[in-house]
N, C-alpha and C. Protein backbone atom coordinates (compact mmCIF):
# COMPACT_ATOMS: atom_id res chain seq x y z
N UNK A 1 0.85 -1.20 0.00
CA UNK A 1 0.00 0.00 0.00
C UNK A 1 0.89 1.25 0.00
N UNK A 2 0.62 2.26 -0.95
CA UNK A 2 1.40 3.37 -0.81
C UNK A 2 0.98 4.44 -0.09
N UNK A 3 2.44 4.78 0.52
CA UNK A 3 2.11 5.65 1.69
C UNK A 3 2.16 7.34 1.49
N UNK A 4 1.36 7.76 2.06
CA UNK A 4 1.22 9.15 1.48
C UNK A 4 2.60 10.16 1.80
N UNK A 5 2.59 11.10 0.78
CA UNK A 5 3.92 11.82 1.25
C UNK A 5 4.15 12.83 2.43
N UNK A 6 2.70 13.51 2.82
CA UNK A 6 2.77 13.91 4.14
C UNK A 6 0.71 13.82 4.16
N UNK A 7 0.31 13.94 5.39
CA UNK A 7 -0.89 13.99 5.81
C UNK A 7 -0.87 15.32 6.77
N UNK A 8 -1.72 16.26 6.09
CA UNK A 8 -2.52 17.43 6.95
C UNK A 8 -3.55 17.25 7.68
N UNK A 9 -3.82 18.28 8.77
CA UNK A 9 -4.72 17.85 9.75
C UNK A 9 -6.25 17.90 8.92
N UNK A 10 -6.53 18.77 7.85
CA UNK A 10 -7.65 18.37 7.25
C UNK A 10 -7.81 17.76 6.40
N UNK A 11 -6.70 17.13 5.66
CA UNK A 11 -7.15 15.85 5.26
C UNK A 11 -7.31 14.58 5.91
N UNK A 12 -6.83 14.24 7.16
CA UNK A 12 -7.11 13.51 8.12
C UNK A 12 -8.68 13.38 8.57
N UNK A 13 -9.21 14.90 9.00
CA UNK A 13 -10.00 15.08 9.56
C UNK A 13 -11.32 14.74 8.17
N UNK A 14 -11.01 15.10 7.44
CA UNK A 14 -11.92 15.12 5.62
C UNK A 14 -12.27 12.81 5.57
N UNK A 15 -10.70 12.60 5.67
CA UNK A 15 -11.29 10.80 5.97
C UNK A 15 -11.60 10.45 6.77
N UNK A 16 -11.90 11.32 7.96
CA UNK A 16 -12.29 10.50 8.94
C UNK A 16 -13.74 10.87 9.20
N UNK A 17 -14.03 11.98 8.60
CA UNK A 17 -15.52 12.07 8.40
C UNK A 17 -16.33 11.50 7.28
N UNK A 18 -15.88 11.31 6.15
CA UNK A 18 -15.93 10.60 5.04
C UNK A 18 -16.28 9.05 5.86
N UNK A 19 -15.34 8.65 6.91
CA UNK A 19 -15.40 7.40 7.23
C UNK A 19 -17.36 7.61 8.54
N UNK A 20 -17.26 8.36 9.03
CA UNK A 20 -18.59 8.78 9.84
C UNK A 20 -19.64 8.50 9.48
N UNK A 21 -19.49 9.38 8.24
CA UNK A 21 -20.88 9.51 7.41
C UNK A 21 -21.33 8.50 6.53
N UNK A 22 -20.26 7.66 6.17
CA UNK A 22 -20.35 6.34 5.45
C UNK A 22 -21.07 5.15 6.79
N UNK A 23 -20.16 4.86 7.80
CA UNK A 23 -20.43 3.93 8.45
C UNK A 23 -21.04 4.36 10.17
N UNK A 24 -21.45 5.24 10.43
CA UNK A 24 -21.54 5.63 11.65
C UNK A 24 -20.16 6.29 12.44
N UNK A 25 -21.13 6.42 13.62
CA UNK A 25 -19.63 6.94 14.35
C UNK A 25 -18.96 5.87 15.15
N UNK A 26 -19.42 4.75 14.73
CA UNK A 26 -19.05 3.17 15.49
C UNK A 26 -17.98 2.74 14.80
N UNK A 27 -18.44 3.07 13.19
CA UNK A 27 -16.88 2.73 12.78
C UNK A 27 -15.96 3.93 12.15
N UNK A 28 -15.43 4.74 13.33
CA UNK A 28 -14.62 5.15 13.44
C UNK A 28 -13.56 4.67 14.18
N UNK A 29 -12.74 4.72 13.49
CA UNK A 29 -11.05 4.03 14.40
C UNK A 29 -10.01 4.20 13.53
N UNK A 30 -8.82 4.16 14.18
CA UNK A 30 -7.56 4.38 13.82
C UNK A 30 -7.70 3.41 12.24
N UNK A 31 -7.80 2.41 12.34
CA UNK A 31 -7.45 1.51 11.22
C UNK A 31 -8.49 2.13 10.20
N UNK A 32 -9.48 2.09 10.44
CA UNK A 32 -10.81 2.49 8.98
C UNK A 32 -10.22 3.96 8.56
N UNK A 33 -9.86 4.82 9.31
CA UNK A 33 -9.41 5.93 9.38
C UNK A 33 -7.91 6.11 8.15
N UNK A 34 -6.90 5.01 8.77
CA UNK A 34 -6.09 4.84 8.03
C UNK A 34 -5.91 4.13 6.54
N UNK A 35 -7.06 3.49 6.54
CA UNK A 35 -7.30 2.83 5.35
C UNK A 35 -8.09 3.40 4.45
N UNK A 36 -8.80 4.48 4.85
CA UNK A 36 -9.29 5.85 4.21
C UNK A 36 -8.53 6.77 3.19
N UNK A 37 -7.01 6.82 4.25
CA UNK A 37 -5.77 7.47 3.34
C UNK A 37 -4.84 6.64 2.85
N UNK A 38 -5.14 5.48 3.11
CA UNK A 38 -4.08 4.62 2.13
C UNK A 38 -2.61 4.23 2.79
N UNK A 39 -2.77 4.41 3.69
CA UNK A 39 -1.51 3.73 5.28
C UNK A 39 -2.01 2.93 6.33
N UNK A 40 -0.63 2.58 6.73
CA UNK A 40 -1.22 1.51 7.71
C UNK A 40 -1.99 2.22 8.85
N UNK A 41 -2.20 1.41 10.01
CA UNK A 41 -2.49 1.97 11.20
C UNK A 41 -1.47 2.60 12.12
N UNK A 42 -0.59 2.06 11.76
CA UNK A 42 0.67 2.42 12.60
C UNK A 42 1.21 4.13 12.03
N UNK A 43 1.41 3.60 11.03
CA UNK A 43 1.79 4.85 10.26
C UNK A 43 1.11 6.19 10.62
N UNK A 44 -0.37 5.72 10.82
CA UNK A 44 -1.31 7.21 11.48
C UNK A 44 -0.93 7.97 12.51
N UNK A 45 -0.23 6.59 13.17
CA UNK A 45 0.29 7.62 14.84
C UNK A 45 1.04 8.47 14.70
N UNK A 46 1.92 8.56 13.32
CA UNK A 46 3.02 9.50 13.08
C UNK A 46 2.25 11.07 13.50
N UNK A 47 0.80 10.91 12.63
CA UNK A 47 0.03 12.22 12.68
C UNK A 47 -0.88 12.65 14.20
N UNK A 48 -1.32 11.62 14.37
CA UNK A 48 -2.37 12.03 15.84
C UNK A 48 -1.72 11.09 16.83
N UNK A 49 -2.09 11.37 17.98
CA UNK A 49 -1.67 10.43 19.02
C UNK A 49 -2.65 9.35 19.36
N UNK A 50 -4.09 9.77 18.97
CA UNK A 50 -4.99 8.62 19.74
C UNK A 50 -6.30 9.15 19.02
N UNK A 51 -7.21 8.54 19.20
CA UNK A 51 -8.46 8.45 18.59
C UNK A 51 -9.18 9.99 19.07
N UNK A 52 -8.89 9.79 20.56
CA UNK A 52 -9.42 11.65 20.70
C UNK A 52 -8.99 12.67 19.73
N UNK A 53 -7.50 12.84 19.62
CA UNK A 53 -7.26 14.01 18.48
C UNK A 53 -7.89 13.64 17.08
N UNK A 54 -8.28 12.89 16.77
CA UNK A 54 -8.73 12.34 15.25
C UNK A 54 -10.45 13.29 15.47
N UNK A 55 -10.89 12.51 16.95
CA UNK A 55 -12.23 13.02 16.84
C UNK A 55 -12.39 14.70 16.90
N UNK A 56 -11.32 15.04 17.24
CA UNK A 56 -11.01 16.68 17.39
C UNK A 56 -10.88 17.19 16.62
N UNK A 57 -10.31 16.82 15.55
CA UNK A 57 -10.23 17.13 14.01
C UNK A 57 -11.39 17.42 13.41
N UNK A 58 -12.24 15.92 13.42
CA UNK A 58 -13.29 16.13 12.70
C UNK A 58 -14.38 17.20 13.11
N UNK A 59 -14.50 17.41 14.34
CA UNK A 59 -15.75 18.29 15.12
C UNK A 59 -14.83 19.60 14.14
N UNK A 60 -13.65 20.10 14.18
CA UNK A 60 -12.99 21.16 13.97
C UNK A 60 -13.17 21.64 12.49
N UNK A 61 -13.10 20.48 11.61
CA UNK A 61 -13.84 20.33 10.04
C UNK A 61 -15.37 20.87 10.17
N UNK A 62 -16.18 20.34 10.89
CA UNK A 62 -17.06 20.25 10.89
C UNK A 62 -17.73 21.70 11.39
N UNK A 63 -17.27 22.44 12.31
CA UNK A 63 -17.76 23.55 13.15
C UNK A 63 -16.94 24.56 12.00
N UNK A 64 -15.76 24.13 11.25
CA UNK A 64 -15.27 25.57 10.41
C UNK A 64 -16.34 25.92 9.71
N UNK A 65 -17.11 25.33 9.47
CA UNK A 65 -18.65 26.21 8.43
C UNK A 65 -19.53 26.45 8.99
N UNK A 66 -19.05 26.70 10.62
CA UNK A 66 -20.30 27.69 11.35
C UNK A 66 -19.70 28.78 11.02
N UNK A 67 -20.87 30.60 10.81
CA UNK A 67 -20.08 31.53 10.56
C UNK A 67 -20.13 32.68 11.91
N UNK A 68 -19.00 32.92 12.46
CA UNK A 68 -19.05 33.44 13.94
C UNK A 68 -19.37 34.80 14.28
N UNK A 69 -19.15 35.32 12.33
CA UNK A 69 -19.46 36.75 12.62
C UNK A 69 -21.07 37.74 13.33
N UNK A 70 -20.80 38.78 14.49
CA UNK A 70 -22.23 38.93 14.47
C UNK A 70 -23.01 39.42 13.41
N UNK A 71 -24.23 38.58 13.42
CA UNK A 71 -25.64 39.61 12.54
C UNK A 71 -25.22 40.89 12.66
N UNK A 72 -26.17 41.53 11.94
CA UNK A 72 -26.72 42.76 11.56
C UNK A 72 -26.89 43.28 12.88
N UNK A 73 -26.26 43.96 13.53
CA UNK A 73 -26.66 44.83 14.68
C UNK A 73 -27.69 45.64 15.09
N UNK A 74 -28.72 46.27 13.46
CA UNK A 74 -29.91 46.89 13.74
C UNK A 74 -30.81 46.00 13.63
N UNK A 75 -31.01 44.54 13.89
CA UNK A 75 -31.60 43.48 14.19
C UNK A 75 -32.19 43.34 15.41
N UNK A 76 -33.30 43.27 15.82
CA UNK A 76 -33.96 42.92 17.10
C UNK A 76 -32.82 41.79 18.05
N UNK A 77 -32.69 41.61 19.13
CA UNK A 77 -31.84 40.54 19.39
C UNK A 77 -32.17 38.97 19.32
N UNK A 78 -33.67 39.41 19.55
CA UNK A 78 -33.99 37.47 19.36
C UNK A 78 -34.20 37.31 17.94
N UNK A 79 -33.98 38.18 16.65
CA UNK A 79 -33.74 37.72 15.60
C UNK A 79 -31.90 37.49 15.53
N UNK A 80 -31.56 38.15 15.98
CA UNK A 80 -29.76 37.96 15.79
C UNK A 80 -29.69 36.48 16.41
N UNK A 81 -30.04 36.14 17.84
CA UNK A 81 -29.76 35.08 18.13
C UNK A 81 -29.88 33.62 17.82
N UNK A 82 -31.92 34.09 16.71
CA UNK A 82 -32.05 33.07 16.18
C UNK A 82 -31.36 32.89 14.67
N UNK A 83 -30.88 33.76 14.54
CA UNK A 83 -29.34 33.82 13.26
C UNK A 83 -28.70 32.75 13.64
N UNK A 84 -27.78 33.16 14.85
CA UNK A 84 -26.95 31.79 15.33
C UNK A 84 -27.13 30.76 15.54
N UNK A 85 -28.27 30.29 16.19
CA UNK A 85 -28.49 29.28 16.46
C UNK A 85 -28.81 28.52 14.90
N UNK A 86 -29.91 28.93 14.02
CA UNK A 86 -29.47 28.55 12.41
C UNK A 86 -28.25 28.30 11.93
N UNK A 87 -27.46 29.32 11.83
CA UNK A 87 -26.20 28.78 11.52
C UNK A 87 -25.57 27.55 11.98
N UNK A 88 -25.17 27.50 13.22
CA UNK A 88 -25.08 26.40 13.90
C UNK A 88 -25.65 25.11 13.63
N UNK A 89 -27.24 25.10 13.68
CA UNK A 89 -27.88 23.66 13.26
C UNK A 89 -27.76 23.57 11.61
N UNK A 90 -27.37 24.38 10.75
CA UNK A 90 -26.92 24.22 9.50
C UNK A 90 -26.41 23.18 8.91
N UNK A 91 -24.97 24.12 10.02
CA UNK A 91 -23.21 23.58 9.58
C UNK A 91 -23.20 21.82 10.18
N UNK A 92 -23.74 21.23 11.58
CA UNK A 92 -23.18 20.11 12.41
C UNK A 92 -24.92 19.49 11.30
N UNK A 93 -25.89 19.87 10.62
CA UNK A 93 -26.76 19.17 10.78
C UNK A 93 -26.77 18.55 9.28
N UNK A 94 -25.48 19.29 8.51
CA UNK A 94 -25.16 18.03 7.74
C UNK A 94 -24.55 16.58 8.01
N UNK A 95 -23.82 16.72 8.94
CA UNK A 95 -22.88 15.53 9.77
C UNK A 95 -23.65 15.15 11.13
N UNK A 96 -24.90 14.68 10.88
CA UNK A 96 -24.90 14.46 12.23
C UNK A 96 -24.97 13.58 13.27
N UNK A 97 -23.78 12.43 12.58
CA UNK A 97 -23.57 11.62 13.21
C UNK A 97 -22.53 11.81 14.09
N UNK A 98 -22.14 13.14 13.71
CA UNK A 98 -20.64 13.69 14.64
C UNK A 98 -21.02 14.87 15.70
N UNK A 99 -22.79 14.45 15.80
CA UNK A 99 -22.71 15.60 17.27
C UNK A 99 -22.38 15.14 18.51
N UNK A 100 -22.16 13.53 18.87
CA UNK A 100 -21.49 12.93 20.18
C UNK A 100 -20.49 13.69 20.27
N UNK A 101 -19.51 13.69 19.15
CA UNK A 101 -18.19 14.52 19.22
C UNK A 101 -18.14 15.60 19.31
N UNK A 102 -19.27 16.42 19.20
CA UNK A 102 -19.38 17.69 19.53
C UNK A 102 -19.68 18.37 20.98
N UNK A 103 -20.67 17.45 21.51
CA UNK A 103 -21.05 16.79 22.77
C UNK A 103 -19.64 17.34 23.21
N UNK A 104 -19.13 15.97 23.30
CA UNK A 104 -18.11 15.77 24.23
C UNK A 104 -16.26 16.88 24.00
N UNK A 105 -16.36 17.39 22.86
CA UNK A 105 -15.38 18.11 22.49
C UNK A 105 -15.47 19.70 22.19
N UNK A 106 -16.94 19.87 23.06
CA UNK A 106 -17.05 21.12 22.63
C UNK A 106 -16.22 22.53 23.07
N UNK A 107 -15.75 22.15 24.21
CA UNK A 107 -14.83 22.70 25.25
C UNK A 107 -13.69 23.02 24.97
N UNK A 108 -13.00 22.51 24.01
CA UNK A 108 -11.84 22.45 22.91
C UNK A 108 -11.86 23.01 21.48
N UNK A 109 -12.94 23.36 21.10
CA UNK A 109 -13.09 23.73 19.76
C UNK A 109 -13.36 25.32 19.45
N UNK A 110 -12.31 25.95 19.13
CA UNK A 110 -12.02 27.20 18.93
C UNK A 110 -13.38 28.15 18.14
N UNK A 111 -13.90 27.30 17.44
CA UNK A 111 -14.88 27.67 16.66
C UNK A 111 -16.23 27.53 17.02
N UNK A 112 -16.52 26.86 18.18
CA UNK A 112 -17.11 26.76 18.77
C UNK A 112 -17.46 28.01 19.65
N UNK A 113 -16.53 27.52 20.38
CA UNK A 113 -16.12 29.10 21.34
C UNK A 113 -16.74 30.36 20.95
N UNK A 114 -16.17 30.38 19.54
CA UNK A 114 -16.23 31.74 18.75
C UNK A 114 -17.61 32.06 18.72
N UNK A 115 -18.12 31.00 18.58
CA UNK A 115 -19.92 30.97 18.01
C UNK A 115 -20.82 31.13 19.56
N UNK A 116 -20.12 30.60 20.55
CA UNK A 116 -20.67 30.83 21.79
C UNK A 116 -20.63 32.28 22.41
N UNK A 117 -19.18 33.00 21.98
CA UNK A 117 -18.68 34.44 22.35
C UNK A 117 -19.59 35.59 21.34
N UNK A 118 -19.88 34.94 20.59
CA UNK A 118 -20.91 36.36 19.98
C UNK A 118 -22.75 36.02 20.50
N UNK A 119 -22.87 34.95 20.48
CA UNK A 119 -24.24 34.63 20.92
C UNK A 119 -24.18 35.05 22.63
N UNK A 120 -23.23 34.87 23.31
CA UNK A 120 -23.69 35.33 24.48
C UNK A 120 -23.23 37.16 24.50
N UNK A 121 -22.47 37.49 23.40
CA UNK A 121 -22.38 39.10 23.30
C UNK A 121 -23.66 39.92 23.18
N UNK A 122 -24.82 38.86 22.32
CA UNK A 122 -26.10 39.24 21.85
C UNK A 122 -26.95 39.20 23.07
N UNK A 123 -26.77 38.20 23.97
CA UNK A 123 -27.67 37.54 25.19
C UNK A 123 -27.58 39.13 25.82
N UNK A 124 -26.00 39.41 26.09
CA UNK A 124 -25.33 40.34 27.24
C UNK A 124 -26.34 41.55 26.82
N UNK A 125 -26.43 41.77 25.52
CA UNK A 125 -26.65 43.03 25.29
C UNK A 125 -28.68 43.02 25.24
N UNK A 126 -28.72 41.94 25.48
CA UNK A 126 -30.41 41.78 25.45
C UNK A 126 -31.09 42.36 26.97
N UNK A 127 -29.87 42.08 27.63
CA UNK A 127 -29.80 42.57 29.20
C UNK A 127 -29.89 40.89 29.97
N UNK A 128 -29.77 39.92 29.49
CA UNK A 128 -29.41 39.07 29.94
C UNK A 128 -28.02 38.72 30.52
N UNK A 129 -27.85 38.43 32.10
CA UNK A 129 -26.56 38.47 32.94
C UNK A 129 -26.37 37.25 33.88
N UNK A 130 -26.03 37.16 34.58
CA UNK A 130 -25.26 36.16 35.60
C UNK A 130 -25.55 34.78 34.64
N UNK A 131 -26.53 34.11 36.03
CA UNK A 131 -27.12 32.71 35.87
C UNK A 131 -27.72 32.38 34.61
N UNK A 132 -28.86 33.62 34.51
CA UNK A 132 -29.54 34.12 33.33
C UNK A 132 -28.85 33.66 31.92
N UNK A 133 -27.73 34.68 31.98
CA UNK A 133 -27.23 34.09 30.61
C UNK A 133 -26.20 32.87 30.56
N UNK A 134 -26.29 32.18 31.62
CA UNK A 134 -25.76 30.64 31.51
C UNK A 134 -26.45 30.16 30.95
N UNK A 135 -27.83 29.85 31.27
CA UNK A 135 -28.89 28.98 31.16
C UNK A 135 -29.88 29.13 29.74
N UNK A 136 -29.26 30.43 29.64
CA UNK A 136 -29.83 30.80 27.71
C UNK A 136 -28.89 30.23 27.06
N UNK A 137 -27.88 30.19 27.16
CA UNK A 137 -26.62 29.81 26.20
C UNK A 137 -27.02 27.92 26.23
N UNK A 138 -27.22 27.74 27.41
CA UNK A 138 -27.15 26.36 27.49
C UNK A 138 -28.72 25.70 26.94
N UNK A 139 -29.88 26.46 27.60
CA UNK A 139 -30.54 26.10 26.64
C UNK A 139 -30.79 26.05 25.28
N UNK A 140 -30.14 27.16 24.49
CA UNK A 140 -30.30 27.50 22.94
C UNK A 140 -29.02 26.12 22.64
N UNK A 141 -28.00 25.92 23.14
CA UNK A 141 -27.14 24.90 22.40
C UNK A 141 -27.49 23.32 22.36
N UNK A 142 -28.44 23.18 23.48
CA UNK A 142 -29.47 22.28 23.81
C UNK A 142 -30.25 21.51 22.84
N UNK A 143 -30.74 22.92 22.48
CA UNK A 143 -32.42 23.14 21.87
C UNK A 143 -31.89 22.28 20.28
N UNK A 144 -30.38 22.85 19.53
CA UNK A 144 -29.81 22.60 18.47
C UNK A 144 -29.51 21.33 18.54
N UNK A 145 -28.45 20.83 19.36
CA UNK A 145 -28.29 19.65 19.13
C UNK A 145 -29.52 18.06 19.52
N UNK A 146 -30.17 18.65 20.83
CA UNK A 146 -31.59 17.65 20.59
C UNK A 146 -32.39 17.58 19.53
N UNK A 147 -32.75 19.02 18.77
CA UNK A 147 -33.40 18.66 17.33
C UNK A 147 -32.99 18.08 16.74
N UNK A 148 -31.62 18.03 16.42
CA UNK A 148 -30.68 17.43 15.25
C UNK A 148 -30.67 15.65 15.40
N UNK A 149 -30.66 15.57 16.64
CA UNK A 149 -30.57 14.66 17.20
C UNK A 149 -31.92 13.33 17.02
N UNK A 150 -32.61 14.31 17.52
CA UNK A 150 -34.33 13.74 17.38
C UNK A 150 -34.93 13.32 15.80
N UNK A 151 -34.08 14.64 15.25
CA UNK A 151 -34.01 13.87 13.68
C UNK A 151 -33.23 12.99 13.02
N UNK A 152 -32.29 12.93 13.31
CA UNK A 152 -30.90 11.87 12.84
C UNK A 152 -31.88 10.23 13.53
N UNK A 153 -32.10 10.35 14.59
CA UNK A 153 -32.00 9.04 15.63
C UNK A 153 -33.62 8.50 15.49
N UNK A 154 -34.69 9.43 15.40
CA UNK A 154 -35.71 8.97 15.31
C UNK A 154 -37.15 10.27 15.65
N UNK A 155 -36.72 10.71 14.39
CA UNK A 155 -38.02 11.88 13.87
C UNK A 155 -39.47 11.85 14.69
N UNK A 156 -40.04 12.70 15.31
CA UNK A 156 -40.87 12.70 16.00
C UNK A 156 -42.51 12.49 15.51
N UNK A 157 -41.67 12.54 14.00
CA UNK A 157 -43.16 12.39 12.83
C UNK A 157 -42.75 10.89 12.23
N UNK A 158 -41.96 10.21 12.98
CA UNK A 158 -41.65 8.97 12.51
C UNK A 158 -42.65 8.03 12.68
N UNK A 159 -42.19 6.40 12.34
CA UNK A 159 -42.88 5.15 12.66
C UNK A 159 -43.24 5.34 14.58
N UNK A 160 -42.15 6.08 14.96
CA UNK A 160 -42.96 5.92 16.68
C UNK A 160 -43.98 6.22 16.89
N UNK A 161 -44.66 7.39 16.29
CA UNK A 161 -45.92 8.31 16.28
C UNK A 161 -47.02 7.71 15.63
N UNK A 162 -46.96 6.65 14.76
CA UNK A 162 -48.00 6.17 14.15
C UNK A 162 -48.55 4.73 15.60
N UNK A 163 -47.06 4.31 16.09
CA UNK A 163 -47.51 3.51 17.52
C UNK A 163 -47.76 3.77 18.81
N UNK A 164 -47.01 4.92 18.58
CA UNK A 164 -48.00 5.59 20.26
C UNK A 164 -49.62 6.10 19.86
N UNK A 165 -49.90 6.80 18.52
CA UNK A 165 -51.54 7.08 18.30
C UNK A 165 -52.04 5.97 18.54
N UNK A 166 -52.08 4.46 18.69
CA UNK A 166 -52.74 3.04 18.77
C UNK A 166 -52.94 3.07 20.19
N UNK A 167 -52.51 3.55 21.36
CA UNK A 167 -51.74 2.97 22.18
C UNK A 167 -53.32 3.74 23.33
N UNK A 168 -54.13 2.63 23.72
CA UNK A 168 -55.16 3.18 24.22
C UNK A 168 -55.13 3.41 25.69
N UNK A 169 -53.64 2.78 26.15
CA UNK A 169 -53.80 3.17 27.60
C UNK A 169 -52.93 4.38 27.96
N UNK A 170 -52.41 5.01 27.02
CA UNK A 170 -52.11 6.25 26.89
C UNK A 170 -52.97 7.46 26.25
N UNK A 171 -54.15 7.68 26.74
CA UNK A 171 -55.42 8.44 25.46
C UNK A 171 -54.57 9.77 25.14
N UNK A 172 -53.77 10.62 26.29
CA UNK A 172 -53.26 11.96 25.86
C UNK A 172 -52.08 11.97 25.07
N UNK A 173 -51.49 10.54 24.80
CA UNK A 173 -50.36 10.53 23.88
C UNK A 173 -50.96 10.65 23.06
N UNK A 174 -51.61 9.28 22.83
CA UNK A 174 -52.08 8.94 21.49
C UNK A 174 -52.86 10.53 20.79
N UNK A 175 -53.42 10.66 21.66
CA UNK A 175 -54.23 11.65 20.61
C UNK A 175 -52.86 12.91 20.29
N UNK A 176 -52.51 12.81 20.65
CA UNK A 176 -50.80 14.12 20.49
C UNK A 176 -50.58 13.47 19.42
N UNK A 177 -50.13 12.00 19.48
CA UNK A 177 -49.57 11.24 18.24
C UNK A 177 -50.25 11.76 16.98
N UNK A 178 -51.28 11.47 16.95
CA UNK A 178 -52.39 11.64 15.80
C UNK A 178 -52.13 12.96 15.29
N UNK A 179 -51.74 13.95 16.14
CA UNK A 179 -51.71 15.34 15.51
C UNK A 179 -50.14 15.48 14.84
N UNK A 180 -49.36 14.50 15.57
CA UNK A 180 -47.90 15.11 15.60
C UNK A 180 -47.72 14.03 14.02
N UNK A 181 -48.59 13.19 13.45
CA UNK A 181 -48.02 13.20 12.00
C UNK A 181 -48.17 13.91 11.12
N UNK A 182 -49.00 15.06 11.38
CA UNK A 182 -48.55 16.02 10.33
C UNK A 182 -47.77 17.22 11.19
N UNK A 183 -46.98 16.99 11.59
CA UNK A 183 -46.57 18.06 12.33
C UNK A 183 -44.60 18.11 11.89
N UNK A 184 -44.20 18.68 11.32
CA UNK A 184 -43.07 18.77 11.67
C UNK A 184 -42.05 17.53 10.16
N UNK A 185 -43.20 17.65 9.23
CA UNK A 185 -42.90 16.64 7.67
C UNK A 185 -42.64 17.22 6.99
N UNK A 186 -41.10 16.79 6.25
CA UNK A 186 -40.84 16.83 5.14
C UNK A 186 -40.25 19.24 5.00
N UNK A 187 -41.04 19.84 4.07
CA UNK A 187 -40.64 20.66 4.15
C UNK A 187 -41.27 21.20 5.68
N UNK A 188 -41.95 20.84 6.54
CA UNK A 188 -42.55 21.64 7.83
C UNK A 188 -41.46 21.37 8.73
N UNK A 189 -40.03 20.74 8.50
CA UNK A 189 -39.30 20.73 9.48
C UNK A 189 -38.66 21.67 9.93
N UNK A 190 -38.30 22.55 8.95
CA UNK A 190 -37.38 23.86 9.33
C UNK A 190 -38.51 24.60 10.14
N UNK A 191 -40.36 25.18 9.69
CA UNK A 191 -40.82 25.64 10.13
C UNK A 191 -41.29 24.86 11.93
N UNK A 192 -41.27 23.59 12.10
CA UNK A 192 -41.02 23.38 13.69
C UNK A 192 -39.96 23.61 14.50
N UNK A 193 -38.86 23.38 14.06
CA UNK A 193 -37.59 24.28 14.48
C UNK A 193 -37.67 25.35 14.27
N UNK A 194 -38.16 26.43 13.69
CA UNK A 194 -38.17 27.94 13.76
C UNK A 194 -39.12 27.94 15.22
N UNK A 195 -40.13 26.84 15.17
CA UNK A 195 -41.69 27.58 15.97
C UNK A 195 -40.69 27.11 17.39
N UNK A 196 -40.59 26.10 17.40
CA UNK A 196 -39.63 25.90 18.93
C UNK A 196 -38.80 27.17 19.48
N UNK A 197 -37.94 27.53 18.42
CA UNK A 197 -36.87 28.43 19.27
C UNK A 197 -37.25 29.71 19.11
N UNK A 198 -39.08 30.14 18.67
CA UNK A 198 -39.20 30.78 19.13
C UNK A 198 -40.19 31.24 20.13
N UNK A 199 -40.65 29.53 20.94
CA UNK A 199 -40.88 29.69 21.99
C UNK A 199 -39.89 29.78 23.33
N UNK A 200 -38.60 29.55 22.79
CA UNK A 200 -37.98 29.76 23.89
C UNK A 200 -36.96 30.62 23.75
N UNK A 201 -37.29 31.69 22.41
CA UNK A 201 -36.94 32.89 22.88
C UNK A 201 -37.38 33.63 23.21
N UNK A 202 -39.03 33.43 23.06
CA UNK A 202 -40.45 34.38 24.03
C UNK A 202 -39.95 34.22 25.75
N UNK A 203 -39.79 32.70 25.95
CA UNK A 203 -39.38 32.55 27.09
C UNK A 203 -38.09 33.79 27.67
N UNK A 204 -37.43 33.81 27.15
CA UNK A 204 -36.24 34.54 27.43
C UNK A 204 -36.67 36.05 27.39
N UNK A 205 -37.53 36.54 26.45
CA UNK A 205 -38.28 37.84 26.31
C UNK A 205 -38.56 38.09 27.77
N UNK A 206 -39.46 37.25 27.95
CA UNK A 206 -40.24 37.23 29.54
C UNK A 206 -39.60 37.50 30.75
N UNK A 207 -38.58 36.32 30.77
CA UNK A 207 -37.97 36.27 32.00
C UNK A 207 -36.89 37.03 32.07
N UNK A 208 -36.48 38.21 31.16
CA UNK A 208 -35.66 39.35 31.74
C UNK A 208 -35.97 40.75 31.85
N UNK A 209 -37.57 40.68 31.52
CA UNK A 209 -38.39 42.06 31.45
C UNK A 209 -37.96 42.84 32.95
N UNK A 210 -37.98 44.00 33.38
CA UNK A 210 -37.92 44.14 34.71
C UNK A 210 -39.43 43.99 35.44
């Protein structure tokens, strides 16, 4: 097998998402990884040390096409914020078998950061402070990756919803069920993710009024 003449961190990171999106994030590993670029396994260690930096890579691929700059400043703020948070479920909600890794590596990812430091610049300036704007930040990053999530893993307008509407010893599911298959299909998905976050940016309206 011929071995490459040098390996960059984004082309590393480019096969190892290539390898994600093909097979899950289960088969990710050093070897599938390396057999992606055409070297051994061994040979990979030259570039990363361990499977964490590989997964660091990829979140880092993956978050470079969030865009960190702020909105439009003569923008209401819960339209700026719901800017970001779009952006955000955009960029990870093409890949989103790599939001565990986002999950767990978010703390490390520069671009991340970046996207957190202007959304809470927007919070700050909404008059949202202390605890307050912990708990906005954390709910809005929440709100993104559970949707993404709920859709990747099992759509809420899915096969579950057609078996909880059956389900007679549950009458207040079921009848939710019944409504929730047309709820949230096909093109109505972006518009239930709009209607969500902007009930819980009414929420946030509310709870910093004086």
């Amino acid at each position: 097998m011929p071995r490459p003449r040098s390996l960059t961190p984004t082309t590393l990171a480019t096969a190892a998402l290539a390898v994600i999106d093909r097979d899950g994030l289960a088969g990710l590993t050093m070897r599938t990884v390396a057999k992606e670029v055409g070297m051994s396994t061994m040979g990979l260690y030259r570039y990363v040390t361990d499977r964490a930096e590989l997964e660091r890579l990829v979140v880092d691929l993956v978050l470079s096409q969030v865009d960190t700059a702020p909105p439009d400043p003569a923008a209401p703020w819960t339209d700026r914020v719901a800017a970001m948070v779009r952006r955000l479920r955009g960029a990870v909600g093409t890949h989103p078998s790599v939001i565990p890794l986002i999950v767990a590596h978010r703390h490390r990812s520069e671009r991340l950061l970046g996207w957190s430091e202007t959304l809470v610049g927007i919070l700050k300036e909404a008059g949202l402070d202390g605890p307050r704007r912990v708990v906005a930040l954390r709910c809005l990053l929440a709100y993104v990756i559970g949707a993404l999530q709920l859709d990747h893993l099992g759509p809420l307008a899915g096969p579950g919803t057609s078996v909880i509407a059956d389900l007679p010893e549950f009458p207040l599911m079921a009848e939710t069920a019944r409504e929730a298959r047309g709820v949230g299909v096909g093109a109505e998905a972006e518009a239930e993710f709009d209607d969500g976050l902007a009930a819980i940016l009414r929420g946030m309206e509310c709870g910093h009024r004086p």
